[in-house]
Structure formats: C-alpha cells, structure tokens
N, C-alpha and C. Protein backbone atom coordinates (compact mmCIF):
# COMPACT_ATOMS: atom_id res chain seq x y z
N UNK A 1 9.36 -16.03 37.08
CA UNK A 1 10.04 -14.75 37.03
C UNK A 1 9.11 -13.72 36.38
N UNK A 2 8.95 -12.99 37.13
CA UNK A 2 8.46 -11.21 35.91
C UNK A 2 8.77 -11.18 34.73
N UNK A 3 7.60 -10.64 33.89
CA UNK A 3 7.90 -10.58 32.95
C UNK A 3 7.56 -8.97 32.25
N UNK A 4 8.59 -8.34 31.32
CA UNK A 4 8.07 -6.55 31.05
C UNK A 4 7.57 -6.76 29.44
N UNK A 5 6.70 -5.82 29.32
CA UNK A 5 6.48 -5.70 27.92
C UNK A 5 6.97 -4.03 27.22
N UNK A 6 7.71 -4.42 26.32
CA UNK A 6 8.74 -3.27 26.14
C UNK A 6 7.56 -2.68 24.63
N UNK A 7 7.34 -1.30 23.98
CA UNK A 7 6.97 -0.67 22.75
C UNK A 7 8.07 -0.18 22.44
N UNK A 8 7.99 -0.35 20.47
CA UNK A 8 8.93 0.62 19.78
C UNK A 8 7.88 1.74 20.03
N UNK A 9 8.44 3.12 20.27
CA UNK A 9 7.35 4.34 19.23
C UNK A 9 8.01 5.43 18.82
N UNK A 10 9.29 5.33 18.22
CA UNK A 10 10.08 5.80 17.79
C UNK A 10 10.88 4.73 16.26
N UNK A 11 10.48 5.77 15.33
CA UNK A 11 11.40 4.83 13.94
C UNK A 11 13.11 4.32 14.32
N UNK A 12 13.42 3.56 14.01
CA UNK A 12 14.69 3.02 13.99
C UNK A 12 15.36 3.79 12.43
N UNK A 13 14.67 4.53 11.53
CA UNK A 13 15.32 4.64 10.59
C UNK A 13 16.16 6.15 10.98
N UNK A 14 17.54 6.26 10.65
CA UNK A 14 18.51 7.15 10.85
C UNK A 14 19.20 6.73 12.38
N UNK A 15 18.89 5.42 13.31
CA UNK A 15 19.37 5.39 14.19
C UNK A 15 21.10 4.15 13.70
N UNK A 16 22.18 4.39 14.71
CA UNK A 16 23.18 3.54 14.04
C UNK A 16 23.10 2.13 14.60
N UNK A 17 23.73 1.48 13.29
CA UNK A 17 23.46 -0.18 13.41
C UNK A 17 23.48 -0.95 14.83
N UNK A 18 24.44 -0.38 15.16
CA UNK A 18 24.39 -1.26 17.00
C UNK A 18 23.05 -0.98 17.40
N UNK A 19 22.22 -0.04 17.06
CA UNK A 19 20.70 0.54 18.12
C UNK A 19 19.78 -0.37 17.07
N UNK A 20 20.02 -0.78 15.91
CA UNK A 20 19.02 -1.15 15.10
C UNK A 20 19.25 -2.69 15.67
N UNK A 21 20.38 -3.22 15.45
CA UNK A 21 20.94 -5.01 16.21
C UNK A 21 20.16 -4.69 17.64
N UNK A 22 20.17 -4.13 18.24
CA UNK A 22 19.55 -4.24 20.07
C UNK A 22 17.69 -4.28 19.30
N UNK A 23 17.68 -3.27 18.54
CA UNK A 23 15.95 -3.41 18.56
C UNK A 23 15.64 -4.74 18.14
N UNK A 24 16.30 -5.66 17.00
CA UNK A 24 16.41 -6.66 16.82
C UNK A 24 16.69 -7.70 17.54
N UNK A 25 17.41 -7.73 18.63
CA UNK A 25 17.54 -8.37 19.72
C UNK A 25 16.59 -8.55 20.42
N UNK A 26 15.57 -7.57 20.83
CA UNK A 26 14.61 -7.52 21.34
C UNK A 26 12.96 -8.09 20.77
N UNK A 27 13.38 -8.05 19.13
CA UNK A 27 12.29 -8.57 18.68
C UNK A 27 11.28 -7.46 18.32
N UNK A 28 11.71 -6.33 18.42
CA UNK A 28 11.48 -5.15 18.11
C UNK A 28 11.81 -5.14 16.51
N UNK A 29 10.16 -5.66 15.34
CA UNK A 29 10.54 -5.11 14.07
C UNK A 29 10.14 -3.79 13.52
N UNK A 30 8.99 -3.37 13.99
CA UNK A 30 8.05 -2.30 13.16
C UNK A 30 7.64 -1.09 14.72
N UNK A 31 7.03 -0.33 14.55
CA UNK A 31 7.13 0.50 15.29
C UNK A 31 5.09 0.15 15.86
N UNK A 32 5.09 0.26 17.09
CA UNK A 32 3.98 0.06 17.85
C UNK A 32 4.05 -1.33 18.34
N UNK A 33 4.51 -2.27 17.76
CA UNK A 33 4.69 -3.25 18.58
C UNK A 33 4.77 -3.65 19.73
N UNK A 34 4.42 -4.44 20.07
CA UNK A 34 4.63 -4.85 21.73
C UNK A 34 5.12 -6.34 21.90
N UNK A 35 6.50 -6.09 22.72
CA UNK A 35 6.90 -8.02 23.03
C UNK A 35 7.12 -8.17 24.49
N UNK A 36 6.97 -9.06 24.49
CA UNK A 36 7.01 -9.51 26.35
C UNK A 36 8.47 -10.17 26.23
N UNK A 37 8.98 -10.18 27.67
CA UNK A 37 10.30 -10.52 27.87
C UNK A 37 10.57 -10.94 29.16
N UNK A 38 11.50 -11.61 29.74
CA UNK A 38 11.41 -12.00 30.97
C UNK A 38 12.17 -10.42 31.40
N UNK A 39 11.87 -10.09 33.26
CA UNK A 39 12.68 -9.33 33.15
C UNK A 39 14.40 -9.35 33.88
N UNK A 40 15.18 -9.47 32.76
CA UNK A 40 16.36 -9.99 33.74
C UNK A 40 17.44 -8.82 33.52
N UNK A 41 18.47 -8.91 34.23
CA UNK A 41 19.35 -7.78 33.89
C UNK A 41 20.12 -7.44 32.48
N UNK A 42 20.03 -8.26 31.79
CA UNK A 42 20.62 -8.07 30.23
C UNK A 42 19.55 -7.77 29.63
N UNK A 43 18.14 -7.68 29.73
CA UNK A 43 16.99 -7.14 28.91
C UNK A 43 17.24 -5.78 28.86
N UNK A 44 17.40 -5.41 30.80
CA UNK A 44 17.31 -4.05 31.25
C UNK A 44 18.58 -3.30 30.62
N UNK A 45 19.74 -4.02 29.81
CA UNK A 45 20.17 -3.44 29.60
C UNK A 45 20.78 -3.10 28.25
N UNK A 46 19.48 -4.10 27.42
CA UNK A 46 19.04 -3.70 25.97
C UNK A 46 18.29 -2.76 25.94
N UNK A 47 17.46 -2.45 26.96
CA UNK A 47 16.27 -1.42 27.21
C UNK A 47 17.02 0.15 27.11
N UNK A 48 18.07 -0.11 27.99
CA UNK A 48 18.44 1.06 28.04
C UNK A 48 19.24 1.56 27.06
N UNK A 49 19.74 0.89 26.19
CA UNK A 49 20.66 1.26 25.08
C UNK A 49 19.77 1.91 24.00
N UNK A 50 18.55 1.20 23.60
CA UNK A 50 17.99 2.11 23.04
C UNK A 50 16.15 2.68 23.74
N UNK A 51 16.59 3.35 24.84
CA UNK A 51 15.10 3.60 25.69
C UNK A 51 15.05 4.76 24.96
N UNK A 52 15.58 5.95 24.13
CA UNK A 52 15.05 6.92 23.18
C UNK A 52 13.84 6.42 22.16
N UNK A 53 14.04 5.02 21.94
CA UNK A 53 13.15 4.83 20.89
C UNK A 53 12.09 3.48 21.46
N UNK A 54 12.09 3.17 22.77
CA UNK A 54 11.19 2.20 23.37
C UNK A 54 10.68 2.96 24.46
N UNK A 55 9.48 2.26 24.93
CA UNK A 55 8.61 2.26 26.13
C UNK A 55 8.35 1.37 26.75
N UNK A 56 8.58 0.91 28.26
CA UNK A 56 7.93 -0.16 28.95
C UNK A 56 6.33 -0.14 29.40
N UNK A 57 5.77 -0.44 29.12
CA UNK A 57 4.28 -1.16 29.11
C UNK A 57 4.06 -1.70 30.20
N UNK A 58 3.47 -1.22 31.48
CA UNK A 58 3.10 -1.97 32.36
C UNK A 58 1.71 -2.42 32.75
C-alpha cells in the first residue's frame, strides 16, 4: 500500500485538545518533523482535521 509523509509546521500551542490528540495520533510531537504513514482513509482524515497545522510531503 502507499505510503504519505505528513510535516507539523505550525505550533500546536493555543490549538484545542481534540487538534493536539489528532497531532498525537499521528505521531506528530515537535514541529518540523516528518512521519510516514500508510495512506488509508482514516489517516486522510486525521490529516484533515488538523491540515492548518500539517503538510503532506511528497
């Protein structure tokens, strides 16, 4: 299966707890990071909950 590599580049600090639990979900701790992920439809739709403060990396 495909796999996406998602960036924080946006702080999580002042964002609310549900957006901070998804960045955490993702494995998203610090900002510049980069994690690989398979890409399946529940990623895409951690991605999008908080895509203000991520980037996909292709």
């Amino acid at each position: 299966m495909a796999t996406i590599k998602i960036k924080q580049t946006k702080s999580r600090i002042g964002a609310p707890k549900d957006q901070k639990r998804t960045l955490d979900a993702l494995g998203l701790t610090k900002m510049h990071r980069v994690v690989e992920h398979e890409d399946t439809p529940a990623i895409r739709g951690l991605i999008r909950k908080v895509n203000h403060l991520v980037t996909v990396v292709e």
